[in-house]
N, C-alpha and C. Protein backbone atom coordinates (compact mmCIF):
# COMPACT_ATOMS: atom_id res chain seq x y z
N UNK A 1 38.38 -56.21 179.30
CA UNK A 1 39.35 -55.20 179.72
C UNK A 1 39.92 -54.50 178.49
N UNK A 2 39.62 -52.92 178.74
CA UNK A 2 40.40 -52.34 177.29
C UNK A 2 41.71 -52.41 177.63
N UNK A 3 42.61 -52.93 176.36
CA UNK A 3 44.01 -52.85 176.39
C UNK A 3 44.95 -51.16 176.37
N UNK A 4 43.89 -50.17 175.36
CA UNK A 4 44.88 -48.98 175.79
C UNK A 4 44.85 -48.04 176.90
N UNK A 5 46.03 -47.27 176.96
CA UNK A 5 46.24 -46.63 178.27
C UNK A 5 45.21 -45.62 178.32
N UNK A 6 45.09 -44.83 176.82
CA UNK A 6 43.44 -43.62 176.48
C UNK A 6 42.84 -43.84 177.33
N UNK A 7 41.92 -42.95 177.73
CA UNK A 7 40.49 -42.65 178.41
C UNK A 7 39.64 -43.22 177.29
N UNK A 8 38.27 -43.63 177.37
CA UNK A 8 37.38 -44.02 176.47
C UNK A 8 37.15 -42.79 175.82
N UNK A 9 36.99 -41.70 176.52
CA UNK A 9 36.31 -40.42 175.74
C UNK A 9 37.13 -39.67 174.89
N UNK A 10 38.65 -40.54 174.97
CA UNK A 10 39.46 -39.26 173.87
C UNK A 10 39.34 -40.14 172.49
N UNK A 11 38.57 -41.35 172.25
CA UNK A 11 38.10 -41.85 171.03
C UNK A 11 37.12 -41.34 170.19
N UNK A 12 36.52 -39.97 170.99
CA UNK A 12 35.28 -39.27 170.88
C UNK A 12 36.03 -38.22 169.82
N UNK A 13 36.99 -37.69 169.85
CA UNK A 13 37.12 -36.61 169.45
C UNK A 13 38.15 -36.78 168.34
N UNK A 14 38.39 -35.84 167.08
CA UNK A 14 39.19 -36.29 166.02
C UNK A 14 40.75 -35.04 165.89
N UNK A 15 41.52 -35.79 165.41
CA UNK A 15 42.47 -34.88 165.33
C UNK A 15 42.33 -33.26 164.78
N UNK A 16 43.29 -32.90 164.99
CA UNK A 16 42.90 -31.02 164.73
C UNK A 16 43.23 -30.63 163.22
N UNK A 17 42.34 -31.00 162.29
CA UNK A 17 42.14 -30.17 161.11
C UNK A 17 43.45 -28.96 160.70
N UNK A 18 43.24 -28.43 161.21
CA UNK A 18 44.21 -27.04 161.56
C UNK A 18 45.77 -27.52 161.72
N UNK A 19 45.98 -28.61 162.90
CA UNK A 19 47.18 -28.67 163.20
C UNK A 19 47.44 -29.54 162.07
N UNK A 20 46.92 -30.74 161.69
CA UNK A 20 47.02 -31.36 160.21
C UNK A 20 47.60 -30.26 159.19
N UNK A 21 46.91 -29.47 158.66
CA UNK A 21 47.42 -28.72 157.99
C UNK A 21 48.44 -27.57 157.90
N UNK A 22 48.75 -27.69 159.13
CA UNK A 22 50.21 -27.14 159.31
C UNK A 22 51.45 -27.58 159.87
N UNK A 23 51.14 -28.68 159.87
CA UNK A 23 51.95 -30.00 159.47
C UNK A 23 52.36 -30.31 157.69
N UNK A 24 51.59 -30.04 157.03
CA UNK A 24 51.45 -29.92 155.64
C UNK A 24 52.45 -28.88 155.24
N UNK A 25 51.95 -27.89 155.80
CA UNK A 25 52.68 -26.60 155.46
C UNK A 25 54.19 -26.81 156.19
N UNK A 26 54.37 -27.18 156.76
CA UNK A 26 55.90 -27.51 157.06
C UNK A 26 56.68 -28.17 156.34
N UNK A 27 55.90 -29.32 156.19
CA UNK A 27 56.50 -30.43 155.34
C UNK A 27 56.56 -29.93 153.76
N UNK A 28 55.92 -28.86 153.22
CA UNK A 28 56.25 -28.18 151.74
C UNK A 28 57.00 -27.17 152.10
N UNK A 29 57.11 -26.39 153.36
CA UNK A 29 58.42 -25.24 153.22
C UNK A 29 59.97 -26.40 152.92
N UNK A 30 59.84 -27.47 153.96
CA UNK A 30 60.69 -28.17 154.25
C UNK A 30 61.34 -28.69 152.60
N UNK A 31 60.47 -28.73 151.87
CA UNK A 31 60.38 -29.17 150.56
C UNK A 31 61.21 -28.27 149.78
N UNK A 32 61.31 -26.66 150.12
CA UNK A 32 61.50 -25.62 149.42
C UNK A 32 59.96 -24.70 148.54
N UNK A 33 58.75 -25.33 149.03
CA UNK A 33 57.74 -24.57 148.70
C UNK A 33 57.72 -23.20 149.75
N UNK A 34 57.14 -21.75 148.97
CA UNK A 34 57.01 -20.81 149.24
C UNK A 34 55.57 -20.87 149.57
N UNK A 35 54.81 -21.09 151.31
CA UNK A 35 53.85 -20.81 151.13
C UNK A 35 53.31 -19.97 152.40
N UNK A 36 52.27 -19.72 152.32
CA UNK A 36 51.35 -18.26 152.87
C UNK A 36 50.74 -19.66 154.04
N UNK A 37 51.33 -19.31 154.95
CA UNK A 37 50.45 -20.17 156.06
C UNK A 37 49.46 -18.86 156.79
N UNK A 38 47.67 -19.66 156.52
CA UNK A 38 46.64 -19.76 157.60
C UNK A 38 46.18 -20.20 157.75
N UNK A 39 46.75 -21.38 159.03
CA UNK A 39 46.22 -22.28 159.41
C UNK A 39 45.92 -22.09 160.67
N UNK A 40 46.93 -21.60 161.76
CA UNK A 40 46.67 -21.27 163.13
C UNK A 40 46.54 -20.17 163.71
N UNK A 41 46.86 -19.25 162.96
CA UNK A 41 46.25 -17.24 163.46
C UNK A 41 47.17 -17.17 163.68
N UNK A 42 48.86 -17.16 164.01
CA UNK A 42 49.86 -16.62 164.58
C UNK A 42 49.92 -15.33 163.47
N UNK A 43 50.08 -14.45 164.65
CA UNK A 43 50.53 -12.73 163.81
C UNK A 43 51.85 -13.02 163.27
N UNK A 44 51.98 -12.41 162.57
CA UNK A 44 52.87 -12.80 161.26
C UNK A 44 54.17 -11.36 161.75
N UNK A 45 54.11 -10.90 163.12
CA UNK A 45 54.71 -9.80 163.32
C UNK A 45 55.46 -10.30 164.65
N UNK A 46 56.75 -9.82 164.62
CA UNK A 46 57.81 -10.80 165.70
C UNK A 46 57.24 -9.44 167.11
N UNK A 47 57.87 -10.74 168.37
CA UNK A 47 57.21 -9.66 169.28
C UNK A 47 57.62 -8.06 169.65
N UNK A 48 57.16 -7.43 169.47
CA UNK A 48 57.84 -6.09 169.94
C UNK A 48 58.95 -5.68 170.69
N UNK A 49 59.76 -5.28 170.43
CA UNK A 49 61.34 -4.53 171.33
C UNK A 49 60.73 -4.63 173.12
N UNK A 50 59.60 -3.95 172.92
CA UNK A 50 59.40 -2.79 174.45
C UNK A 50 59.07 -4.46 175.22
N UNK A 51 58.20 -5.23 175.03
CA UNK A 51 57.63 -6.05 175.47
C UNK A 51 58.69 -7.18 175.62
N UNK A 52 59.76 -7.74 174.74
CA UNK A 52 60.80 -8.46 174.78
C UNK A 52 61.52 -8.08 176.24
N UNK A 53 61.78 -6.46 176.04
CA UNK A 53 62.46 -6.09 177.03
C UNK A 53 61.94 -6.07 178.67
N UNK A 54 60.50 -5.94 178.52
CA UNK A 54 60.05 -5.83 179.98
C UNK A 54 60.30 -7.39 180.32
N UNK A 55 59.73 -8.34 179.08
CA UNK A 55 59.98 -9.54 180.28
C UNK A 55 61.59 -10.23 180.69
N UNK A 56 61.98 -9.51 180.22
CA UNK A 56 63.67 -9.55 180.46
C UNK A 56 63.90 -8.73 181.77
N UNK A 57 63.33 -7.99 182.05
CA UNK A 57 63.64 -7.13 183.08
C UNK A 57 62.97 -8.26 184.20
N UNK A 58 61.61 -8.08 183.84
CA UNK A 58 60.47 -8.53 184.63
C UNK A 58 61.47 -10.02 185.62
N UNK A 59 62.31 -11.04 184.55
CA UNK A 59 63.02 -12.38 184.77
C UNK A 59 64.02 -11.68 185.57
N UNK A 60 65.21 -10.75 185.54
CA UNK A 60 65.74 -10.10 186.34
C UNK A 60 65.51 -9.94 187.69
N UNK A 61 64.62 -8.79 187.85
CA UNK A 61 63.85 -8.94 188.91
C UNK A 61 63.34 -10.22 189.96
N UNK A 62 63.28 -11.20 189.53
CA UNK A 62 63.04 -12.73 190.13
C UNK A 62 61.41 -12.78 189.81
N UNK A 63 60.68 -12.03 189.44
CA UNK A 63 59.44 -12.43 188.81
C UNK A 63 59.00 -13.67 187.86
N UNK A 64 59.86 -14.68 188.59
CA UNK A 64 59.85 -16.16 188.15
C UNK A 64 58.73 -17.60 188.94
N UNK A 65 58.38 -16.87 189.94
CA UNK A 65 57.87 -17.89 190.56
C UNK A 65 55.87 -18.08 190.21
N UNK A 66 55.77 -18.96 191.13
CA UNK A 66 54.05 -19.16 190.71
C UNK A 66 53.77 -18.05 191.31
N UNK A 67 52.02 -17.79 190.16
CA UNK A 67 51.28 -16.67 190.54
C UNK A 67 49.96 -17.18 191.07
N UNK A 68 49.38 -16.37 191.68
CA UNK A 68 48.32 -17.14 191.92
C UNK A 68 47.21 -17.93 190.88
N UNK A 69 46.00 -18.10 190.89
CA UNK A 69 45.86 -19.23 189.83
C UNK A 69 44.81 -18.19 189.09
N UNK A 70 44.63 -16.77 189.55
CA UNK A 70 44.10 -16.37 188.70
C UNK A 70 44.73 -14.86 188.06
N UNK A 71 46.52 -15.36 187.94
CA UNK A 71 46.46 -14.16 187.56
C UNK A 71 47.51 -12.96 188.54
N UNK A 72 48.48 -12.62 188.33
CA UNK A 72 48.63 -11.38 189.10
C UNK A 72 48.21 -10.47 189.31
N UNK A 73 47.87 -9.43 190.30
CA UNK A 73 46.65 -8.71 190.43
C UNK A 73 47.34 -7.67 189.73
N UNK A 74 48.87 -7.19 189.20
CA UNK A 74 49.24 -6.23 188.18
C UNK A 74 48.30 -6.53 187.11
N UNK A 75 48.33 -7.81 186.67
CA UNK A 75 47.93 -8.24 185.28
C UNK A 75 46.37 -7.94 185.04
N UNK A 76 46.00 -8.16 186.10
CA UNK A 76 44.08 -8.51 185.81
C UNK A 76 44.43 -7.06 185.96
N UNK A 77 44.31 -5.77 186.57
CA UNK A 77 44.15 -4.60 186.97
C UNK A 77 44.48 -4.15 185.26
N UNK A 78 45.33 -4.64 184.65
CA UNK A 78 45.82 -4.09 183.01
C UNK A 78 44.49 -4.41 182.51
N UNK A 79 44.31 -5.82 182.60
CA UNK A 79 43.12 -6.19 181.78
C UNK A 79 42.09 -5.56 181.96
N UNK A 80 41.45 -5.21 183.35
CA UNK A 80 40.20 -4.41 183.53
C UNK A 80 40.35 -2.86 183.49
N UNK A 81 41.64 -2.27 183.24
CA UNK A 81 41.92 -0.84 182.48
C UNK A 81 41.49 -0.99 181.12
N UNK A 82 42.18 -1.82 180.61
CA UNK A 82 41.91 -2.30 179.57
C UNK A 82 40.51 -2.78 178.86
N UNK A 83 39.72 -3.02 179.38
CA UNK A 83 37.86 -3.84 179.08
C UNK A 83 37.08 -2.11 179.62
N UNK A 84 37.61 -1.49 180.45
CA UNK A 84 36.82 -0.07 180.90
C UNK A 84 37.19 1.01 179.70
N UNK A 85 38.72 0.84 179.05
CA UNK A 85 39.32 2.33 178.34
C UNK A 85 38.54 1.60 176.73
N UNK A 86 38.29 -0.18 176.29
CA UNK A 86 38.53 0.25 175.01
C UNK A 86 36.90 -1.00 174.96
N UNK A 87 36.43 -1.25 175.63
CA UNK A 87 35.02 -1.80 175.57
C UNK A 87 34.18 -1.13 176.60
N UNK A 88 34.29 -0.13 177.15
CA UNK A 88 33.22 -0.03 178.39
C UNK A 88 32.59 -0.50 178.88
N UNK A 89 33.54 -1.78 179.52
CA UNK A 89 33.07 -2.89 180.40
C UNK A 89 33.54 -2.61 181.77
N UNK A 90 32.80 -3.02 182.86
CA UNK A 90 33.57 -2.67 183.88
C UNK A 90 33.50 -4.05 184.99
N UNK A 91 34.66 -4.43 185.57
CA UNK A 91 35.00 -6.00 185.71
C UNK A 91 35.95 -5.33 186.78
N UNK A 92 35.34 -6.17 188.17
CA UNK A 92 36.47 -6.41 189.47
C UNK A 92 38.06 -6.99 189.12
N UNK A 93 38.57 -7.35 189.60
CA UNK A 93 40.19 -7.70 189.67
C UNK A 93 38.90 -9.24 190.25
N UNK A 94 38.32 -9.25 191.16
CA UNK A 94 37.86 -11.06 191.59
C UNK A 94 37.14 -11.51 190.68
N UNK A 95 36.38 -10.93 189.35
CA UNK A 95 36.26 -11.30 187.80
C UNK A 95 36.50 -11.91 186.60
N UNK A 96 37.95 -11.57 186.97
CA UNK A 96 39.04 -11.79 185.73
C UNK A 96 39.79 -12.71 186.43
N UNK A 97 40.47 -13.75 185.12
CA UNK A 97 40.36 -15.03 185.73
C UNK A 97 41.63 -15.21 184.61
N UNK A 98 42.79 -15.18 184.15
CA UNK A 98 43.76 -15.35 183.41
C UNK A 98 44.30 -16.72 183.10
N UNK A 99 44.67 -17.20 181.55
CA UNK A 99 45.18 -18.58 181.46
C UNK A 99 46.02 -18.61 180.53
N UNK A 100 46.40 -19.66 179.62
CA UNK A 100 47.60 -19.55 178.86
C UNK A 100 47.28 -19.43 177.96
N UNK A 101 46.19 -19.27 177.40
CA UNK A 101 45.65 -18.93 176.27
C UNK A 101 44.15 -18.87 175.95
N UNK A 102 43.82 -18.80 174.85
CA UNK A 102 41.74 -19.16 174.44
C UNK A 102 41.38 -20.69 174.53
N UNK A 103 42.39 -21.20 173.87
CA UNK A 103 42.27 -22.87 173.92
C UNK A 103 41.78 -23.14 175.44
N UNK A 104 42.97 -22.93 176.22
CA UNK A 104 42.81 -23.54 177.30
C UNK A 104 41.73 -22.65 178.11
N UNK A 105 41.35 -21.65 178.24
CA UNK A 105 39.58 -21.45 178.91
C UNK A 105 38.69 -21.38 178.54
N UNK A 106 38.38 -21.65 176.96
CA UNK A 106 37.75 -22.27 176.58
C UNK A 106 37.09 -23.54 177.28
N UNK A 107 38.42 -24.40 177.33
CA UNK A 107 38.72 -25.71 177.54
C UNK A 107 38.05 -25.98 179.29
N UNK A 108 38.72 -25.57 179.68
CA UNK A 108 38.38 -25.04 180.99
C UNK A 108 36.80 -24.90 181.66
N UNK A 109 36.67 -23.33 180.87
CA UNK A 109 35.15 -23.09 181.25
C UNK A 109 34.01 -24.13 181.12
N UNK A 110 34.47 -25.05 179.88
CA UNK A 110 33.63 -26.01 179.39
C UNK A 110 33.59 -27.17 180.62
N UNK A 111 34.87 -27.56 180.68
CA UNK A 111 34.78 -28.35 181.88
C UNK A 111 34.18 -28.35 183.36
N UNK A 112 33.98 -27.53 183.33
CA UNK A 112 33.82 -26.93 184.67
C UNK A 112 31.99 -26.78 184.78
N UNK A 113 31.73 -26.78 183.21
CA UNK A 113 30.15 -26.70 183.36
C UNK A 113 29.67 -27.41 182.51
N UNK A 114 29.80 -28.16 181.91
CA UNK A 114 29.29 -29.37 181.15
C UNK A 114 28.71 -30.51 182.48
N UNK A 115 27.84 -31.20 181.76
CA UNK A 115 27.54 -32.06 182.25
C UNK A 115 27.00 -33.29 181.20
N UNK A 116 27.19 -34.50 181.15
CA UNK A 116 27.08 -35.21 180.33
C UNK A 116 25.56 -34.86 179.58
N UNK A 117 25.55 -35.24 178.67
CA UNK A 117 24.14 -34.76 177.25
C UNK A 117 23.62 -33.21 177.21
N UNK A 118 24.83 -32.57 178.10
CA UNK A 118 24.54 -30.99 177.69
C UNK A 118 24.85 -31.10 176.39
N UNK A 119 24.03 -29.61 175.92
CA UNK A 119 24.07 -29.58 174.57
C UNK A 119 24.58 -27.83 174.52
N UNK A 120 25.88 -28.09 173.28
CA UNK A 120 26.21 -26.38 173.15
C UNK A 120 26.59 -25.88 171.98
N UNK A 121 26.09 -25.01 171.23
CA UNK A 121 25.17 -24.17 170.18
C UNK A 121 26.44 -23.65 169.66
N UNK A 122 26.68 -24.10 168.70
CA UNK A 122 28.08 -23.65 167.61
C UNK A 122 27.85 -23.33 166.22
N UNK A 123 27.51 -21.89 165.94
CA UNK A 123 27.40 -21.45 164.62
C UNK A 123 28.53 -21.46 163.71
N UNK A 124 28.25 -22.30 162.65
CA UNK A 124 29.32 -22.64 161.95
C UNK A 124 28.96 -21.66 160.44
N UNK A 125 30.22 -21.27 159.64
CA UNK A 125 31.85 -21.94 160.07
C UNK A 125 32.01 -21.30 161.68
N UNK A 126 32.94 -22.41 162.01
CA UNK A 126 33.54 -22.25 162.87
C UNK A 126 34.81 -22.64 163.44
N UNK A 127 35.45 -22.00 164.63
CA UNK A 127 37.27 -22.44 164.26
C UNK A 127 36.68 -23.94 165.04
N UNK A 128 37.91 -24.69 164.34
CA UNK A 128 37.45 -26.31 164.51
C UNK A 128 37.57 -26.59 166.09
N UNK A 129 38.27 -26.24 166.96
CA UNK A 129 37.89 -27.01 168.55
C UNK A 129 37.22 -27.02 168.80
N UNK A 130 36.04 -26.33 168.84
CA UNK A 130 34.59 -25.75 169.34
C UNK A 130 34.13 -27.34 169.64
N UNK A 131 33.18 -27.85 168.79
CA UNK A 131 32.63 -29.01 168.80
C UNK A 131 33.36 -30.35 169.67
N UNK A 132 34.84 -30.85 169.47
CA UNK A 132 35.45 -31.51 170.17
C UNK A 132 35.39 -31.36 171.12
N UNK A 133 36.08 -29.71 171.80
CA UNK A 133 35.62 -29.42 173.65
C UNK A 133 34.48 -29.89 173.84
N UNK A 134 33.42 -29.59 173.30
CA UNK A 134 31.94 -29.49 174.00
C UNK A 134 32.20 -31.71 173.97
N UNK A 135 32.28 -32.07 173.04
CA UNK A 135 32.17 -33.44 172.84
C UNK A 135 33.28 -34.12 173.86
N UNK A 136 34.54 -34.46 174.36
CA UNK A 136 35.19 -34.40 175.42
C UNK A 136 34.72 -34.38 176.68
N UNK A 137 33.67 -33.24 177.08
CA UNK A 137 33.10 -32.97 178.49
C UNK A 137 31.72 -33.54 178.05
N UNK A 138 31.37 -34.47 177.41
CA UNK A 138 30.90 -35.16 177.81
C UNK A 138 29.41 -34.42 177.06
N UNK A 139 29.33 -33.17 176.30
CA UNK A 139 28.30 -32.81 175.72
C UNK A 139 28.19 -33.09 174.26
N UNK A 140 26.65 -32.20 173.44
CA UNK A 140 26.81 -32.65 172.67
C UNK A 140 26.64 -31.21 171.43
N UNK A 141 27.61 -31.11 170.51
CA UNK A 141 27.69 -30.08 170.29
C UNK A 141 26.67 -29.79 169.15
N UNK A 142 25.78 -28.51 168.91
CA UNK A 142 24.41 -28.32 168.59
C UNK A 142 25.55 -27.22 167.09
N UNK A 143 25.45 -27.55 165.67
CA UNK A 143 25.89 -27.26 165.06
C UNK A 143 24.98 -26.33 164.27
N UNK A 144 25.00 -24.96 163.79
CA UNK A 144 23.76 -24.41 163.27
C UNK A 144 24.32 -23.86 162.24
N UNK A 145 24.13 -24.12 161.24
CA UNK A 145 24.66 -23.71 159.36
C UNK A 145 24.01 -21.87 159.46
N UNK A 146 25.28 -21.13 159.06
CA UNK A 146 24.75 -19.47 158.55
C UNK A 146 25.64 -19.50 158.04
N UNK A 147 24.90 -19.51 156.49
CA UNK A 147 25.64 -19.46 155.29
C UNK A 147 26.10 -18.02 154.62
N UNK A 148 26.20 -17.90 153.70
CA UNK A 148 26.71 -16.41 152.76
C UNK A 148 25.27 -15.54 153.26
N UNK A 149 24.41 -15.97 152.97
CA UNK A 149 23.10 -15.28 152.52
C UNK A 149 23.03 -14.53 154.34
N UNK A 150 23.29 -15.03 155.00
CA UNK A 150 23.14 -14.40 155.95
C UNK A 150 24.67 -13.63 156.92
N UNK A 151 25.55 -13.28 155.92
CA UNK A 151 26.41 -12.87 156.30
C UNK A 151 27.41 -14.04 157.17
N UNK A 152 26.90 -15.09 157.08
CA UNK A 152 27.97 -16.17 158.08
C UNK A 152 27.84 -15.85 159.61
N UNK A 153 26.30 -15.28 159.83
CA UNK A 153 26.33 -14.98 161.05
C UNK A 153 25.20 -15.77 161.78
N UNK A 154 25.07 -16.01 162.87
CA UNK A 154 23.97 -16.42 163.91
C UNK A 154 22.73 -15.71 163.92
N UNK A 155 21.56 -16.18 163.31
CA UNK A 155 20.33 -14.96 163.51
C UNK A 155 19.64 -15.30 164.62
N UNK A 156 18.59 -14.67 165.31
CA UNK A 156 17.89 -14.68 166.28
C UNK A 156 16.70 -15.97 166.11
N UNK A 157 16.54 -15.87 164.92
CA UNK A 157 15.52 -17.21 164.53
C UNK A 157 16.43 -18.42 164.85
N UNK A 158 17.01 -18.71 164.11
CA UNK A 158 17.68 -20.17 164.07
C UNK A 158 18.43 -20.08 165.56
N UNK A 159 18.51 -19.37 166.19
CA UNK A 159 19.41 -19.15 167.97
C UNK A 159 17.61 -20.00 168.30
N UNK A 160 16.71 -19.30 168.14
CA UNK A 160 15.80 -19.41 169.03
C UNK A 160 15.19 -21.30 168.28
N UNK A 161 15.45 -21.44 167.17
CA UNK A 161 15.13 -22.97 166.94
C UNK A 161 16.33 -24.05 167.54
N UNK A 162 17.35 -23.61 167.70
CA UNK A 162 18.21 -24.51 168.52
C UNK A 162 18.34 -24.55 169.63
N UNK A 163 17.62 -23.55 170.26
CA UNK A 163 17.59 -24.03 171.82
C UNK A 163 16.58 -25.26 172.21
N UNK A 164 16.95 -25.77 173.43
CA UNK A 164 16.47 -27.46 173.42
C UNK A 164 16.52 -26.74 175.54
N UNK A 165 15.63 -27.89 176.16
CA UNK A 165 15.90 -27.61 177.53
C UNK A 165 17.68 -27.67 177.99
N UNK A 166 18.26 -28.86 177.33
CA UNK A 166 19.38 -29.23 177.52
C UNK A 166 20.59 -28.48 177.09
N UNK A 167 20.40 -27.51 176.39
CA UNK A 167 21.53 -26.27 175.80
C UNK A 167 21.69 -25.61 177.10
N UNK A 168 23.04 -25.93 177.21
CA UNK A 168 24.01 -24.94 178.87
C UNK A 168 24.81 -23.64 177.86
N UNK A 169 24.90 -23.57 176.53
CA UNK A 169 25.95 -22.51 176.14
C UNK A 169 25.58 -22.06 174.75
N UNK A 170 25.90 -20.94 173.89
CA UNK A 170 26.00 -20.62 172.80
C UNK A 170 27.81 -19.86 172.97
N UNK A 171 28.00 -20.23 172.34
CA UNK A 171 29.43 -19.88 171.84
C UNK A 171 29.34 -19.17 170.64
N UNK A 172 29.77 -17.76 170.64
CA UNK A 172 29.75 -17.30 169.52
C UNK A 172 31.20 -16.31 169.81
N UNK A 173 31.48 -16.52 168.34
CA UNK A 173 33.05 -16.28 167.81
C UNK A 173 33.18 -14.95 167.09
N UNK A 174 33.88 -13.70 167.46
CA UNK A 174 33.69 -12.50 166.56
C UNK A 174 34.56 -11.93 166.74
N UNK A 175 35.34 -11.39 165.84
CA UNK A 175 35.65 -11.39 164.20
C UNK A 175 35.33 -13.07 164.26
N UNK A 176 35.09 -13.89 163.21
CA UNK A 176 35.20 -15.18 163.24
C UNK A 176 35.85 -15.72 162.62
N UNK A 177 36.56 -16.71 162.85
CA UNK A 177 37.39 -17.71 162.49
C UNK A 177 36.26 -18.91 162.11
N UNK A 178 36.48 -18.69 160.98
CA UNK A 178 37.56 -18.46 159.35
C UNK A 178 36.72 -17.56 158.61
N UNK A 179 35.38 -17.10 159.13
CA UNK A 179 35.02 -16.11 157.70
C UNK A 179 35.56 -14.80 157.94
N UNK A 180 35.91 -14.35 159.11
CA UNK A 180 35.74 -12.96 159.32
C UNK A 180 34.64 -12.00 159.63
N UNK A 181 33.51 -12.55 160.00
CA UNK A 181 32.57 -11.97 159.79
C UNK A 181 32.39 -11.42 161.60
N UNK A 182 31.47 -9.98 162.11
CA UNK A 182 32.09 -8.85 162.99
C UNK A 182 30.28 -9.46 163.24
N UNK A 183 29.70 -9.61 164.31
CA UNK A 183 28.63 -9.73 164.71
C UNK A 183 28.34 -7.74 165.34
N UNK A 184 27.52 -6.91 165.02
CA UNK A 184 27.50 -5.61 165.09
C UNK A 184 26.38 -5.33 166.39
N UNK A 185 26.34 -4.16 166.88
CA UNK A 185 25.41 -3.82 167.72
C UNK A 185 24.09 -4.86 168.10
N UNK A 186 23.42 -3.91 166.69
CA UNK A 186 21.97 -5.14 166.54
C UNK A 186 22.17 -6.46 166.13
N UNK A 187 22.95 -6.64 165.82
CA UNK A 187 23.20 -8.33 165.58
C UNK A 187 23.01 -9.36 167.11
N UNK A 188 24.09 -8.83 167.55
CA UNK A 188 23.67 -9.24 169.07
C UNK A 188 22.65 -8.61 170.30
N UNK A 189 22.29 -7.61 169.82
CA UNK A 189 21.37 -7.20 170.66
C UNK A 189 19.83 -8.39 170.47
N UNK A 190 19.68 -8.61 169.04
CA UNK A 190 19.25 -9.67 168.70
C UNK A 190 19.02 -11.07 169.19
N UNK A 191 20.26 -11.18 169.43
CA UNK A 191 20.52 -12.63 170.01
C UNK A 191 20.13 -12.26 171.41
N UNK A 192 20.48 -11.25 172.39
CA UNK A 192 20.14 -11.41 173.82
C UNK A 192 19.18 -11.38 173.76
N UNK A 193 18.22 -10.98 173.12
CA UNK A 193 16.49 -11.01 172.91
C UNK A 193 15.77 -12.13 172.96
N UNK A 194 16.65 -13.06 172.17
CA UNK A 194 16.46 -14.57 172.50
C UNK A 194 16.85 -15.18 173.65
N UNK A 195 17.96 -14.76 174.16
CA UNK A 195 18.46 -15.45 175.14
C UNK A 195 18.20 -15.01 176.78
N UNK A 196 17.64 -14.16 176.56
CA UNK A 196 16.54 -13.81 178.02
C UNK A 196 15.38 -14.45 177.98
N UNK A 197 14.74 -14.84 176.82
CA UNK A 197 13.89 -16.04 176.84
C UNK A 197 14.35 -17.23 177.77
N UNK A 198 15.56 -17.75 177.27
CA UNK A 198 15.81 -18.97 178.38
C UNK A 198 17.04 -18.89 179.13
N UNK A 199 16.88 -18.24 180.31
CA UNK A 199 17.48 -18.06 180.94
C UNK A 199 18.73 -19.50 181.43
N UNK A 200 18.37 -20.59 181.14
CA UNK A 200 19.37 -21.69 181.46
C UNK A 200 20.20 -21.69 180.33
N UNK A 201 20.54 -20.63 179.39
CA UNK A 201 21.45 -20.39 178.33
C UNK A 201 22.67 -19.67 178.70
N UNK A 202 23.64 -20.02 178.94
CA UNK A 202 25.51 -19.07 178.68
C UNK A 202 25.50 -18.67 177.65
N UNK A 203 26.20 -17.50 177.57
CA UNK A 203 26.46 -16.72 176.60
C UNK A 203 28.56 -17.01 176.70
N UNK A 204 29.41 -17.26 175.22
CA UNK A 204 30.45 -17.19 175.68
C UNK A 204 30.80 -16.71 174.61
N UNK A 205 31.77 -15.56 174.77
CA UNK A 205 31.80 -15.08 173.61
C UNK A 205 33.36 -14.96 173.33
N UNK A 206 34.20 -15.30 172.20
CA UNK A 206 35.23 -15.78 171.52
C UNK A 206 35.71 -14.30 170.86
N UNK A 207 36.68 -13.54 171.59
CA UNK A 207 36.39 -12.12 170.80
C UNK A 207 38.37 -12.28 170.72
N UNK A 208 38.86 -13.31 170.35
CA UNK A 208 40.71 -13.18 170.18
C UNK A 208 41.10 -12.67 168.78
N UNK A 209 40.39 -12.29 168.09
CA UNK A 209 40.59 -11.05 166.94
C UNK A 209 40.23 -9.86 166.81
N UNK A 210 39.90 -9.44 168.37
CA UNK A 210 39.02 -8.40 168.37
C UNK A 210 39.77 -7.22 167.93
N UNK A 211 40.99 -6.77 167.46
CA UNK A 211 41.98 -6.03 167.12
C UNK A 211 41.57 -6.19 165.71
């Protein structure tokens, strides 16, 4: 009988790199060190007047209660104005699927389609959760080195040597966290070239710097 209260599988996964180190960085401001935190992406810009104020209004109003689970249909309708005016994407309101953040649908999506010894395709560098989620749900995360020489990006060769029958996902991250590096037109046109080859491949794509 195991004595702790843990799940077996959260022994699988290691603390957050990231949050470690900004833990660090606290503990030297706390010190009186002057330092430049990037560790977690927070915009370094307080939230805007206009936006402070709507959700002040918005709380007024009684716009306090649960929404449905995907989203108010004000909200998704912004978002798919939004994916049509500045990506020319075009996405239903029953499409768009809203959460509290990237972490968590990330987190989410993974769950929901993992299945134990799936395997899912993480071009590194990469921001550190990647691998843990996939490892958590029970998969196993397929790590693929693109170094300087190739811009720190995913090529169509090494996409097409890491696919395995058992790969459910490629996750790819752009702008990327931590190099910065912008995957361009042909870059990914590239990659779908590969990935219509095997159709039992997800495509998920990580675009929270896209600004």
């Amino acid at each position: 009988m195991r004595s702790s209260i843990l799940a077996e599988r959260m022994t699988r996964i290691r603390p957050s790199p990231s949050m470690a180190a900004r833990a660090l960085v606290d503990q030297l401001r706390r010190e009186g060190h002057d330092i430049v935190d990037f560790t977690i992406g927070e915009p370094d810009l307080p939230t805007p007047p206009h936006i402070v104020e709507a959700a002040i209004a918005a709380m007024r109003r009684g716009e306090t209660k649960y929404t449905g689970a995907s989203g108010t249909p004000a909200l998704r309708r912004a978002i798919a104005d939004k994916l049509a005016r500045e990506n020319e994407l075009s996405y239903a309101l029953n499409e768009i699927a809203v959460g509290s953040g990237g972490k968590q649908i990330i987190f989410t999506a993974l769950a929901a389609t993992l299945s134990e010894g799936d395997e899912v395709i993480v071009p590194a560098p990469y921001w550190v959760s990647y691998p843990d989620m996939a490892i958590i749900n029970g998969a196993l995360p397929v790590v693929v080195s693109c170094d300087e020489t190739q811009g720190f990006k995913l090529t169509a060769e090494a996409l097409e040597n890491a696919i395995t029958p058992r790969t459910k996902w490629l996750i790819l991250n752009s702008p990327n966290n931590p190099t910065g590096a912008v995957y361009d037109e042909t870059d990914l046109r590239s990659l779908i070239t590969v990935l219509r080859r095997h159709p039992h491949v997800w495509l998920m794509t990580d675009e929270i710097y896209e600004h």
